[in-house]
Structure formats: structure tokens, C-alpha cells
C-alpha atoms as a PDB file:
ATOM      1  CA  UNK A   1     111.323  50.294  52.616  1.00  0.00           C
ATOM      2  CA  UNK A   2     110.032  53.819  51.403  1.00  0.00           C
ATOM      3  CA  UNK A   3     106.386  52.683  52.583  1.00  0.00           C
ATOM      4  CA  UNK A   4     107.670  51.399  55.862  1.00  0.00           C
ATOM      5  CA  UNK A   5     109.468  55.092  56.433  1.00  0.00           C
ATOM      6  CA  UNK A   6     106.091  56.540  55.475  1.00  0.00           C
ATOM      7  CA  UNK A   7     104.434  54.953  57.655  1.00  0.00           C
ATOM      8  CA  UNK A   8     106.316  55.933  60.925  1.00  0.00           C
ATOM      9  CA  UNK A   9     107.062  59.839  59.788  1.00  0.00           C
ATOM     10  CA  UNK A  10     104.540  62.227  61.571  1.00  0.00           C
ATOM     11  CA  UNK A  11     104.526  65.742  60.607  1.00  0.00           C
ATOM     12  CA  UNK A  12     104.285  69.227  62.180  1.00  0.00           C
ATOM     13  CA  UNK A  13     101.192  70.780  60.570  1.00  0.00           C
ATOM     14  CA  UNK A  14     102.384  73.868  62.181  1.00  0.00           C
ATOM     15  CA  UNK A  15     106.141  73.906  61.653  1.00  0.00           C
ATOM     16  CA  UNK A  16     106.637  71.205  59.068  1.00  0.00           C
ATOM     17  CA  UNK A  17     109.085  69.393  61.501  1.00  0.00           C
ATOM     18  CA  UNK A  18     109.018  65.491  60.761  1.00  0.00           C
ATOM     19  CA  UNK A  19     109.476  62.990  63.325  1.00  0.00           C
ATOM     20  CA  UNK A  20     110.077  59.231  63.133  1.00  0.00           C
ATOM     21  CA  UNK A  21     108.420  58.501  67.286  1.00  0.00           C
ATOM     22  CA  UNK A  22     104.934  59.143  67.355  1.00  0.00           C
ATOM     23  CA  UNK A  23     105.593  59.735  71.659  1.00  0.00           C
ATOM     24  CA  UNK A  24     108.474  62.553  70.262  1.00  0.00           C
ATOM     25  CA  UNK A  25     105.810  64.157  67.549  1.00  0.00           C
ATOM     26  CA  UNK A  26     102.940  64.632  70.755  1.00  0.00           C
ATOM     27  CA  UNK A  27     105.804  66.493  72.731  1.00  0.00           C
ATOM     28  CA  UNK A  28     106.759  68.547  70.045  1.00  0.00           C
ATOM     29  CA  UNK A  29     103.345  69.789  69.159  1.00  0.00           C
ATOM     30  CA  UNK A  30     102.615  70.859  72.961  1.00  0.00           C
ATOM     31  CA  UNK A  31     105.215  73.314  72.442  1.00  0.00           C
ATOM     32  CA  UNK A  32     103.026  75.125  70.374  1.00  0.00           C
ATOM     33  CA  UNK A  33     101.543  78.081  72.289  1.00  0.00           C
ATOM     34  CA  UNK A  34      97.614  77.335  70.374  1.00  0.00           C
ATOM     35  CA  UNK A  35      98.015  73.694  71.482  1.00  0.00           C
ATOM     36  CA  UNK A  36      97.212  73.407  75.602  1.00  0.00           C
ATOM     37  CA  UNK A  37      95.393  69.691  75.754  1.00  0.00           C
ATOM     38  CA  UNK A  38      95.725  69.406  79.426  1.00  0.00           C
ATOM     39  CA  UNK A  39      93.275  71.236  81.788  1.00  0.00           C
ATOM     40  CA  UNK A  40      92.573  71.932  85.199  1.00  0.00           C
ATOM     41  CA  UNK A  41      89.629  70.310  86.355  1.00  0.00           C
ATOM     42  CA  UNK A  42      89.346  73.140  89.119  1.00  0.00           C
ATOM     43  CA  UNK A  43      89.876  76.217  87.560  1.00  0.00           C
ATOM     44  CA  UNK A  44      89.997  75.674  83.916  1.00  0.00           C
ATOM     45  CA  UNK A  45      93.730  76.554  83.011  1.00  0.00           C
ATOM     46  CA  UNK A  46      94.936  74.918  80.363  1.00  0.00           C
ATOM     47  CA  UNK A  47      98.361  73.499  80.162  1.00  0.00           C
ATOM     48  CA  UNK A  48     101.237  72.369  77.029  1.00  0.00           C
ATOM     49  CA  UNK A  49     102.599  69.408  79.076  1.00  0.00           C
ATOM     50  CA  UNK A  50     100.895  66.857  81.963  1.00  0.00           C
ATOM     51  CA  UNK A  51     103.518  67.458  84.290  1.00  0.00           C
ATOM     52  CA  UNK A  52     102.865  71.362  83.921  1.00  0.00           C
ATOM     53  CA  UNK A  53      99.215  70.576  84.920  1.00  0.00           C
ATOM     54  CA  UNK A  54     100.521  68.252  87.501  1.00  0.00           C
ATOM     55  CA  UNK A  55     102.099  71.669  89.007  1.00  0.00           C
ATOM     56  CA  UNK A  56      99.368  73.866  88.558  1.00  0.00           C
ATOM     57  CA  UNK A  57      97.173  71.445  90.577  1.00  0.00           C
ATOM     58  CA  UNK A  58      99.477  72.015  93.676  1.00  0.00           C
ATOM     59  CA  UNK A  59      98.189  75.408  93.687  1.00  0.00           C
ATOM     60  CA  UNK A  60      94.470  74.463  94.168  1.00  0.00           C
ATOM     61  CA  UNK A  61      96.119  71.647  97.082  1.00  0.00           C
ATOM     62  CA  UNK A  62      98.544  73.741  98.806  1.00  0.00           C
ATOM     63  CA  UNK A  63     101.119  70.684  98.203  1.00  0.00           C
ATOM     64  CA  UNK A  64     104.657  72.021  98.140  1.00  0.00           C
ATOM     65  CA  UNK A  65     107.195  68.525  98.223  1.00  0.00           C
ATOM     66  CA  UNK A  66     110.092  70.593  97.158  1.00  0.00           C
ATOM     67  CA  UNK A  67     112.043  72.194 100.183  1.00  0.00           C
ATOM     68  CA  UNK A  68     114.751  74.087 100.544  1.00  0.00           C
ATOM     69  CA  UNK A  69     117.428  72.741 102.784  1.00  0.00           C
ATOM     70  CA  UNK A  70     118.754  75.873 104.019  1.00  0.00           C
ATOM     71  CA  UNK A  71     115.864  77.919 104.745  1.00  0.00           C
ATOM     72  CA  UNK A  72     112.958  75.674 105.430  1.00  0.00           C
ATOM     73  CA  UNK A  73     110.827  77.430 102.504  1.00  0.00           C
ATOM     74  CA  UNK A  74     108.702  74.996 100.126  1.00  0.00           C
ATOM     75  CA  UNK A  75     108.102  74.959  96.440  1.00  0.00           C
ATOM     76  CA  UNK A  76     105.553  73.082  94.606  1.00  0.00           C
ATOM     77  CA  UNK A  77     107.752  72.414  91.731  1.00  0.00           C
ATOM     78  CA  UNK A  78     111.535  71.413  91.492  1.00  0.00           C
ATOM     79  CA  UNK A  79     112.249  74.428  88.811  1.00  0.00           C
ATOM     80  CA  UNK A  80     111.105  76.519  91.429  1.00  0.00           C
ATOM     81  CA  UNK A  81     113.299  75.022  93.852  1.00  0.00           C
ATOM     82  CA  UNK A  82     115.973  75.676  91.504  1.00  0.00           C
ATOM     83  CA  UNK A  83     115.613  79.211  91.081  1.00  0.00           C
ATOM     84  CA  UNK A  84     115.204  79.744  94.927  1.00  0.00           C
ATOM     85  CA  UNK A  85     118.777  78.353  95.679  1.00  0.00           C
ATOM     86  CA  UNK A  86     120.532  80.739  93.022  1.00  0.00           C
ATOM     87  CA  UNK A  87     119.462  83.655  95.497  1.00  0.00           C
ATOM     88  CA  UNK A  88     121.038  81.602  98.234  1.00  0.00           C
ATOM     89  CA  UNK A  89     124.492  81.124  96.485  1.00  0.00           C
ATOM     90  CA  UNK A  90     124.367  84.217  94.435  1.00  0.00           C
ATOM     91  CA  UNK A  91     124.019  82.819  91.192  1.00  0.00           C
ATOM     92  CA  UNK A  92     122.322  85.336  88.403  1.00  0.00           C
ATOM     93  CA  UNK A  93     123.145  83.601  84.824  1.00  0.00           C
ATOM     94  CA  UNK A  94     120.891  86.293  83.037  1.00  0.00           C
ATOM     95  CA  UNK A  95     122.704  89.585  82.304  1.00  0.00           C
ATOM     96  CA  UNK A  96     121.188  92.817  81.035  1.00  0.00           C
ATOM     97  CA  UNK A  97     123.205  93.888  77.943  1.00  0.00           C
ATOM     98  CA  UNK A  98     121.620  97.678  78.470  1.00  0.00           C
ATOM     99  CA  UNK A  99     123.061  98.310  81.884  1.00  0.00           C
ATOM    100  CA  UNK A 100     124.895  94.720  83.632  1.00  0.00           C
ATOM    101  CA  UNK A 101     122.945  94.112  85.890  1.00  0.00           C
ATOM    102  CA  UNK A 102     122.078  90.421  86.371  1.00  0.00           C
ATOM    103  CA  UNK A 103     119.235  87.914  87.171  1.00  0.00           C
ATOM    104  CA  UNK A 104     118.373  84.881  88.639  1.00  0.00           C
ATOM    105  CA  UNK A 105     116.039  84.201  86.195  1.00  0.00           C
ATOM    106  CA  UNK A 106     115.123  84.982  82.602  1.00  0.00           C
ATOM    107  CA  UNK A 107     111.757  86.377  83.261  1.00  0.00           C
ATOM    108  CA  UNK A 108     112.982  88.751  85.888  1.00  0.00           C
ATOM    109  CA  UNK A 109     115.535  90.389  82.819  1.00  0.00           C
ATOM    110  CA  UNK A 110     112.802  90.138  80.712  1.00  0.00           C
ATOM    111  CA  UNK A 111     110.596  92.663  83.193  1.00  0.00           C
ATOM    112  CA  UNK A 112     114.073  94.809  83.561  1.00  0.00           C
ATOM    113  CA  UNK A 113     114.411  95.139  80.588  1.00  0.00           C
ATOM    114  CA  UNK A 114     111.541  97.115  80.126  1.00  0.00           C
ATOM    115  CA  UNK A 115     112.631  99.405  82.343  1.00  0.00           C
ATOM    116  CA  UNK A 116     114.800 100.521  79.077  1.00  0.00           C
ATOM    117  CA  UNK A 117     112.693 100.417  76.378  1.00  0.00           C
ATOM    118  CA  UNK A 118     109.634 101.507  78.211  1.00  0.00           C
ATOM    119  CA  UNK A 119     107.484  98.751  77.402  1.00  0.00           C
ATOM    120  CA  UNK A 120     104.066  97.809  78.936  1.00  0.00           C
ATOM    121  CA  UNK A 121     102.321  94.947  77.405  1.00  0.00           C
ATOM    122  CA  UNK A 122     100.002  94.516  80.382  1.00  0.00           C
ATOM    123  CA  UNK A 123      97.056  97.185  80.301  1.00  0.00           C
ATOM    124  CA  UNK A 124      94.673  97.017  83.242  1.00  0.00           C
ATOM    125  CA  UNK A 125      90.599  96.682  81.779  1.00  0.00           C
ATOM    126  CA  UNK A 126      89.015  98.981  83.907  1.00  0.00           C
ATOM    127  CA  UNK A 127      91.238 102.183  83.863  1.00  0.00           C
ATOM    128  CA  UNK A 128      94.026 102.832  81.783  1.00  0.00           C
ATOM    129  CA  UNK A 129      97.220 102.043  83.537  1.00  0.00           C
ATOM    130  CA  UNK A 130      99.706  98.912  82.129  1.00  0.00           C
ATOM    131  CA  UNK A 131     102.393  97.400  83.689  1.00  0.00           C
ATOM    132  CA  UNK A 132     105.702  95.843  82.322  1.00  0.00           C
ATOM    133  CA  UNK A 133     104.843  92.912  84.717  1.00  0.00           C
ATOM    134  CA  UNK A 134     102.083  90.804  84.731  1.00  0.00           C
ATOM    135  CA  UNK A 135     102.455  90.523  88.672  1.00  0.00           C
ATOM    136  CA  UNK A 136     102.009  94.335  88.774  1.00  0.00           C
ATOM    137  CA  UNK A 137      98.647  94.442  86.843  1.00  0.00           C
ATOM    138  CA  UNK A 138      97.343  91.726  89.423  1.00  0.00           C
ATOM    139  CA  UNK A 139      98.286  93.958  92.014  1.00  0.00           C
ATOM    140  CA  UNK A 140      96.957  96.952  90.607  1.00  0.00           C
ATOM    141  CA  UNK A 141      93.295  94.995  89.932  1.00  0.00           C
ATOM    142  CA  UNK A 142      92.974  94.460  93.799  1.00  0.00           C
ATOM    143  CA  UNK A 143      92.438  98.430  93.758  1.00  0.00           C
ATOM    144  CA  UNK A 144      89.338  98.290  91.767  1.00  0.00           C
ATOM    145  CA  UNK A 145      88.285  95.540  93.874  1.00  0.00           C
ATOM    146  CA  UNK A 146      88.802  97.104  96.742  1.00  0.00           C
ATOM    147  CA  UNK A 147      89.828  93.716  98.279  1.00  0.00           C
ATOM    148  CA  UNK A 148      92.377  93.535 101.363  1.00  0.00           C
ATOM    149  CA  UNK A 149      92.042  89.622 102.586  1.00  0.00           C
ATOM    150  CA  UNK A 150      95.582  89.703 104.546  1.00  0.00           C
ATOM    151  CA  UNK A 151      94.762  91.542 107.980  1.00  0.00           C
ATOM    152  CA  UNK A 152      97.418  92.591 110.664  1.00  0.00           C
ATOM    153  CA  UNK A 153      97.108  91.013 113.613  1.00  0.00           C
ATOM    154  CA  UNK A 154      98.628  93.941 115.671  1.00  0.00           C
ATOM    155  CA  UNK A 155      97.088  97.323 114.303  1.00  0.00           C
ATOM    156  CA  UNK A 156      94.430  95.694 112.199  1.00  0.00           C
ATOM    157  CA  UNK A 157      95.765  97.236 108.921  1.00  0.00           C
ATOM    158  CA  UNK A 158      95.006  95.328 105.504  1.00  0.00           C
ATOM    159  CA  UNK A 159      96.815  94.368 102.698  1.00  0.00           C
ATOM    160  CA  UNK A 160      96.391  93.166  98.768  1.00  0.00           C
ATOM    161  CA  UNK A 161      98.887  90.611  99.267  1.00  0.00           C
ATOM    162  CA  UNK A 162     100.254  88.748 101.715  1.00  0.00           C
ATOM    163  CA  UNK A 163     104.036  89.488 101.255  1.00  0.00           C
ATOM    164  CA  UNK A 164     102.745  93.206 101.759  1.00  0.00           C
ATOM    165  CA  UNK A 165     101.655  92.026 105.264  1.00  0.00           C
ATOM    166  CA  UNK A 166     104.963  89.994 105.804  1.00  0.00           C
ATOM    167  CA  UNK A 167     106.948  93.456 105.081  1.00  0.00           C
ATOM    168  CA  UNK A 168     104.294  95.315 107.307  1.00  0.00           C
ATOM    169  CA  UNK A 169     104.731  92.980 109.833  1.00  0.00           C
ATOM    170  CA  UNK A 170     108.816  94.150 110.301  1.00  0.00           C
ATOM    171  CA  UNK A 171     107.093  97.943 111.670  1.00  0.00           C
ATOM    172  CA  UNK A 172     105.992  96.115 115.034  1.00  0.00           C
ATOM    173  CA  UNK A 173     109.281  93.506 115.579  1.00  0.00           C
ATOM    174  CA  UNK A 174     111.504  96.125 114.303  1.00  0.00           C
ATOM    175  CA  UNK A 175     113.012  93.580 112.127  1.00  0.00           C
ATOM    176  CA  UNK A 176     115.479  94.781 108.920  1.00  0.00           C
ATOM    177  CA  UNK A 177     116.706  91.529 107.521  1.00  0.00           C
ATOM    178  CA  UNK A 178     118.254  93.646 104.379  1.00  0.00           C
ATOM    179  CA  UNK A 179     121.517  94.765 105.185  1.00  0.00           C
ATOM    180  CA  UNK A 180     123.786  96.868 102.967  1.00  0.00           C
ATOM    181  CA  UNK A 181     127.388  94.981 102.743  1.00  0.00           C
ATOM    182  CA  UNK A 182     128.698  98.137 102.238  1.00  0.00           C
ATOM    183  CA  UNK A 183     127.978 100.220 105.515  1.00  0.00           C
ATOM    184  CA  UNK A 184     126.102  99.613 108.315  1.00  0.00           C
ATOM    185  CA  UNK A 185     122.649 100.429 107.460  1.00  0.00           C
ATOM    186  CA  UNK A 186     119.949  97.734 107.022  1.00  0.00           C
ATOM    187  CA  UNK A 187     116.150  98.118 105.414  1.00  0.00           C
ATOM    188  CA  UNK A 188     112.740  96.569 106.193  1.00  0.00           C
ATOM    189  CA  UNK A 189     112.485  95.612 102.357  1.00  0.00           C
ATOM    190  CA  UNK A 190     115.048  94.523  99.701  1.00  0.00           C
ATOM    191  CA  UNK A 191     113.929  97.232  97.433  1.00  0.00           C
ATOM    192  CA  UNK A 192     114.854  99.763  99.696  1.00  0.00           C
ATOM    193  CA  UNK A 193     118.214  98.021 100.499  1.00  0.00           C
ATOM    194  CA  UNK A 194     118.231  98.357  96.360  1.00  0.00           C
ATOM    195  CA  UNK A 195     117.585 101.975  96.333  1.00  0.00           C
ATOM    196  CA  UNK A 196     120.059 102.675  98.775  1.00  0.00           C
ATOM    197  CA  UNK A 197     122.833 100.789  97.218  1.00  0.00           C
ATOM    198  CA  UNK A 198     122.881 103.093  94.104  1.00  0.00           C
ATOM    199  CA  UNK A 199     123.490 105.822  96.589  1.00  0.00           C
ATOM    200  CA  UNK A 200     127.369 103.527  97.091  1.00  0.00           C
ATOM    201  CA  UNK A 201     127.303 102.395  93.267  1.00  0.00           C
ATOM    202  CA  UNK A 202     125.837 106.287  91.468  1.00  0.00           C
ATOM    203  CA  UNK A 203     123.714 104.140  89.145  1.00  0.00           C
ATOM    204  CA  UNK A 204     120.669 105.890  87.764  1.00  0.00           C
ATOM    205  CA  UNK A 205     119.152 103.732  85.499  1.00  0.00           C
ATOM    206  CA  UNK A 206     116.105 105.800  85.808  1.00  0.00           C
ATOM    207  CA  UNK A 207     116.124 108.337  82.127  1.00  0.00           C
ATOM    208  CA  UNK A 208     114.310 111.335  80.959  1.00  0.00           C
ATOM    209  CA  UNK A 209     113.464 111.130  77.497  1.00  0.00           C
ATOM    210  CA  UNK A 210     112.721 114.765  77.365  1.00  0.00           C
ATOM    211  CA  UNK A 211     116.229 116.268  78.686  1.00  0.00           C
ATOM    212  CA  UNK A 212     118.096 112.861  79.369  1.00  0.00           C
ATOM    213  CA  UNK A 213     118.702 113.645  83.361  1.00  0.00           C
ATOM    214  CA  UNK A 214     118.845 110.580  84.759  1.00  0.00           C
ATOM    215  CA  UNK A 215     117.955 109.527  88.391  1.00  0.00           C
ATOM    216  CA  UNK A 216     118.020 106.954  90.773  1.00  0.00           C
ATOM    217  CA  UNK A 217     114.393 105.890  91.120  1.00  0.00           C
ATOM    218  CA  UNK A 218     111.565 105.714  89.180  1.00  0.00           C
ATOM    219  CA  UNK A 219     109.690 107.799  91.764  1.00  0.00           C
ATOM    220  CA  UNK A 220     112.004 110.693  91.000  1.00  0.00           C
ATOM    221  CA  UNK A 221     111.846 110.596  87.274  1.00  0.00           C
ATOM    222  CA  UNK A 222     108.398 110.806  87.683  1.00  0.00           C
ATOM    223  CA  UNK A 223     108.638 113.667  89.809  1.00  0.00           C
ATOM    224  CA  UNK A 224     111.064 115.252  87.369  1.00  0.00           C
ATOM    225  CA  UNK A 225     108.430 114.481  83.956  1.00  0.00           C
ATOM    226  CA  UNK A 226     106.161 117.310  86.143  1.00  0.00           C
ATOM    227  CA  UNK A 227     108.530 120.091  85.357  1.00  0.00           C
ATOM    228  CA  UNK A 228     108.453 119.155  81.660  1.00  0.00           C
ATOM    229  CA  UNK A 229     104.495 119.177  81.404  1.00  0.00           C
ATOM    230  CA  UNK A 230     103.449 121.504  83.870  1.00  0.00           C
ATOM    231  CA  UNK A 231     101.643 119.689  86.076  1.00  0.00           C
ATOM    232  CA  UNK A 232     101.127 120.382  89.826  1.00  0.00           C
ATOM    233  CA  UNK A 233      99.824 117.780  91.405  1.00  0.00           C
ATOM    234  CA  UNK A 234      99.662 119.177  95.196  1.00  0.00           C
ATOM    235  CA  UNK A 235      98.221 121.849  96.122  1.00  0.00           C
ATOM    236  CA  UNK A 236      97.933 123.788  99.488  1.00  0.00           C
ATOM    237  CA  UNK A 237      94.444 124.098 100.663  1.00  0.00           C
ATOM    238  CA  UNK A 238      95.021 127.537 102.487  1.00  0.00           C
ATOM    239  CA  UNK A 239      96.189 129.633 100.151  1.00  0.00           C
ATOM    240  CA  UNK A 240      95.753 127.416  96.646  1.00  0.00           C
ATOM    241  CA  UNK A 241      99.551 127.244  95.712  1.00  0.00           C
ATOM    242  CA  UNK A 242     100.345 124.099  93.606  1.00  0.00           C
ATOM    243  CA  UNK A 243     103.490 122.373  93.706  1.00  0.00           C
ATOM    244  CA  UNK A 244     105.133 119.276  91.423  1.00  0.00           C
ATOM    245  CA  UNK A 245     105.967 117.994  94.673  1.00  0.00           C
ATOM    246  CA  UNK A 246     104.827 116.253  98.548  1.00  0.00           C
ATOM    247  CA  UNK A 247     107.680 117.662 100.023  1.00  0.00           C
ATOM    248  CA  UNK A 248     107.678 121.294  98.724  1.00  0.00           C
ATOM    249  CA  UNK A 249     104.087 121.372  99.594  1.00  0.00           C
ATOM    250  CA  UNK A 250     105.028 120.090 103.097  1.00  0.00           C
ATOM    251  CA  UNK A 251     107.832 123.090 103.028  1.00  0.00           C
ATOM    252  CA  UNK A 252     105.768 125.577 101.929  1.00  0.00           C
ATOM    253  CA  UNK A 253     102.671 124.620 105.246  1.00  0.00           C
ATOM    254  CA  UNK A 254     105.197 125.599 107.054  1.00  0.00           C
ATOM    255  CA  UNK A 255     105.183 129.440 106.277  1.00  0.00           C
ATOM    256  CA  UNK A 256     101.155 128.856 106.856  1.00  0.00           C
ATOM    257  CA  UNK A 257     102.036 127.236 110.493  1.00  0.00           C
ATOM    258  CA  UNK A 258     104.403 129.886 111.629  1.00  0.00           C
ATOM    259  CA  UNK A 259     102.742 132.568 110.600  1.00  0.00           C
ATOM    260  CA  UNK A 260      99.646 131.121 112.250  1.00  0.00           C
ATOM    261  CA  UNK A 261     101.847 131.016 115.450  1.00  0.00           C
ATOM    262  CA  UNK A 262     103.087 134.495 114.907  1.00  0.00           C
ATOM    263  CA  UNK A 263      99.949 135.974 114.774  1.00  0.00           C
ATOM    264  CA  UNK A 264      98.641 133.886 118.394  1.00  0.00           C
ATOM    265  CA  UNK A 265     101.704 134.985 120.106  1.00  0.00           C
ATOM    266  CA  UNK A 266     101.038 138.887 118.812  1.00  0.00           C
ATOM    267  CA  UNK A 267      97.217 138.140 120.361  1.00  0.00           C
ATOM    268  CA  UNK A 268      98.639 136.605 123.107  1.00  0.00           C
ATOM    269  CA  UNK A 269     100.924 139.530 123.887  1.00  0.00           C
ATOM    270  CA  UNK A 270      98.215 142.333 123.548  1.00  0.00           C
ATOM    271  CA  UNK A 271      96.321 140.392 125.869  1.00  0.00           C
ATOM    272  CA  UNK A 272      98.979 140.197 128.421  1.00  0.00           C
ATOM    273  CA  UNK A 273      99.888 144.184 127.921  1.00  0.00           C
ATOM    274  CA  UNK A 274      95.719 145.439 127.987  1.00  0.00           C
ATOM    275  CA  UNK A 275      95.511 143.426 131.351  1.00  0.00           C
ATOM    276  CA  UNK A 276      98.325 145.069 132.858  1.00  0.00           C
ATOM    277  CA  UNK A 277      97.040 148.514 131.619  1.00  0.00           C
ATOM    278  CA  UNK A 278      93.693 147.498 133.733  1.00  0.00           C
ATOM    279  CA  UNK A 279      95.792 146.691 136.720  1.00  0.00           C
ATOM    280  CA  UNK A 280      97.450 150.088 136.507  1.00  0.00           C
ATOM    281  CA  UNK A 281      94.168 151.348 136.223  1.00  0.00           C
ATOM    282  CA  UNK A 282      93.124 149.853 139.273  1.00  0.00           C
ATOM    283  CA  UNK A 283      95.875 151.117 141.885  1.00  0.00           C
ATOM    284  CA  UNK A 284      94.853 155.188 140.593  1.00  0.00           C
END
């Protein structure tokens, strides 16, 4: 009986699990991150499961049997599917413990959550930015490349990605489909409908590690960091003043442009009283 057992245990050489099914042992190992046995004959990738790589290959077809019954839009897996419906009904199962704010999906908390502790595991090769998201660094490599394949068909503008171009796109219809459900305003993208709601809710997620002021958007922490290091990133090309700011540069143009106008309208006005001297002139 002991031999018989023997002979129908398999065992985990990486976890030490034992299984009786030799079919249950193979789907165990897979979930080993070192152990990918199925690969894509087009690009290489290399997959845990078959029905992973079954997936994957829809890429490379453009297949997409899983569609969504409410908006028309097409997935080319059924967990995808999935996902896309929680954002129709509301649903966002994965909470932030930092600051409550909730997901659809775990990944997505996983990328917010860096947002709090400052992590960026993804560091670009050629320069040396890194991004909490993996998405981000592919969108950040399209710089180096230089490479704009999604083309307006209005103005002729270019984009990195094509959801860049759908957003773009909303300048010439005029199209917000964000709406705030507090007041009455609505946005071209949702993560300006996003900033604008923490004007309603006062979150400011956003933290200073120097002096803990908090802000916001990530755009004005940054802006804040220059006060702590010094740095003046904009400077005026008249008169060489730097600012830590766009739009205190822009204010500060503005004593170059009036002044500028001051001094045409003084020329302009000694022009206009020397030629009516000459016509006085004129009539002795």
C-alpha cells in the first residue's frame, strides 16, 4: 500500500508541496514565477498557463470574443471583461488602507499605493527617470524614440498612444463625456474630472516630505519641492529673472509687455507733438 502511495505522490522541488494527481502537480508548478513552459510563437513571451498564452495570442490577431453588452467595447479575455463591467456598475472591491480610496482592480491599488510610499520599481534604460507603473515607463520610452504612429485626422497632430489621440480628438467635437455629479461642470478627460473633484472633497493626497504641506496634485507638489531646493526652472529671456514657476514667469512678461507699450505710446506722442510744432512753424 505504502509503494502504491509512492508511486502516485509528486513533489514540489521548489516548495516541497506533495500532490497525489500528476495533472494537479503540472498546474501547481506553473505557478512558479521561473517556470513559463508556454511561448509565443510570434513574439517570444513566455507564459505559466496555456490558456494565458491562448490570450496573449489575441494580441498578435486582434481577436476580441468577449463584449460588453452595454457599451459595445471588446475584450480578448473574459477577466478583462470582468473588470470592465465593475466600472459600469461601480464596483471597486480593492480599498487603499492609506487614504480609502478604492479600485476596480488590485493592480490599479497596487500603482496607488505608491503614490504613498514613493516607490518606483520601473527605471527607464536610457535616462534616469522610473515610474511606479509599468504603463508609464512604456510611455515615457516612446520619447526616446521619438515615435508618434497615431496621427489626427483634423490638425495633423501626433500622438504616443492612441487613447492620447482619442482624448485629443474631444478639442475638435467639443465633446466632455466626464461630468462632475456634484455641479455642473464636465472635463475632456477623467483625470481632470479627478482633479477637480478634490476641489468638492479637499483631499490632497499629494505630501511634502520636507515640510508636510500637502496638495492636491502631483504637479503642485512638484512645484512646491522648487522652493525647498532652490531651483528655478523658468527663466525670462529679457531680463534673465528665474522663477520656480510657468505662471509667475508668464506674470512677470507682463511688466516687459507694458512697459514695451509705454515706451511706443511716449514715441508715439513726441511724434504727434514735433509734427504739430512743424505745422506751427509753417503758418509764421
Amino acid at each position: 500500500m505504502e509503494a502504491l502511495m509512492e508511486e502516485k505522490s509528486y513533489s514540489c522541488e521548489v516548495c516541497g508541496l506533495i500532490f497525489t494527481s500528476k495533472n494537479e502537480f503540472e498546474i501547481h508548478s506553473r505557478a512558479h514565477p521561473e517556470v513559463k513552459p508556454h511561448s509565443c510563437e510570434v513574439c517570444g513571451s513566455s507564459f505559466k498557463t496555456k490558456s494565458t498564452l491562448k490570450i496573449h495570442v489575441r494580441i498578435h490577431t486582434g481577436e476580441k470574443p468577449y463584449s460588453c453588452e452595454m457599451c459595445g467595447s471588446s475584450f480578448t479575455g473574459k477577466s478583462h471583461l470582468t473588470v470592465h463591467m465593475r466600472r459600469h456598475v461601480g464596483n471597486k472591491p480593492y480599498g487603499c488602507d492609506v487614504c480609502d480610496s478604492s479600485f476596480t482592480t488590485k493592480s490599479e491599488l497596487e500603482s496607488h499605493v505608491r503614490t504613498h510610499t514613493g516607490e518606483r520599481p520601473f527605471p527607464c534604460e536610457v535616462c534616469n527617470s522610473a515610474f511606479s507603473r509599468k504603463s508609464d515607463l512604456k510611455r515615457h520610452a516612446q520619447i526616446h524614440t521619438g515615435r508618434k504612429p497615431y496621427s489626427c485626422g483634423v490638425c495633423g497632430s501626433s500622438f504616443t498612444e492612441k487613447s492620447s489621440l482619442k482624448v485629443h480628438m474631444h478639442i475638435h467635437t467639443g465633446e466632455k463625456p466626464h461630468s462632475c455629479q456634484v455641479c455642473v461642470l464636465s472635463f475632456t478627460t477623467k483625470s481632470a474630472l479627478k482633479r477637480h473633484i478634490q476641489i468638492h472633497t479637499g483631499e490632497k493626497p499629494h505630501v511634502c516630505t520636507v515640510c508636510s504641506s500637502s496638495f492636491s496634485q502631483k504637479t503642485h507638489l512638484k512645484m512646491h519641492l522648487l522652493i525647498h531646493t532652490g531651483v528655478k526652472p523658468f527663466s525670462c529671456e529679457v531680463c534673465s529673472a528665474a522663477f520656480t514657476g510657468k505662471a509667475k514667469l508668464k506674470v512677470h512678461m507682463r511688466k516687459h509687455t507694458e512697459a514695451k507699450q509705454k515706451s511706443c505710446e511716449d514715441n508715439k506722442a513726441s511724434f504727434t507733438n514735433k509734427d504739430k510744432i512743424k505745422a506751427q512753424m509753417k503758418t509764421h
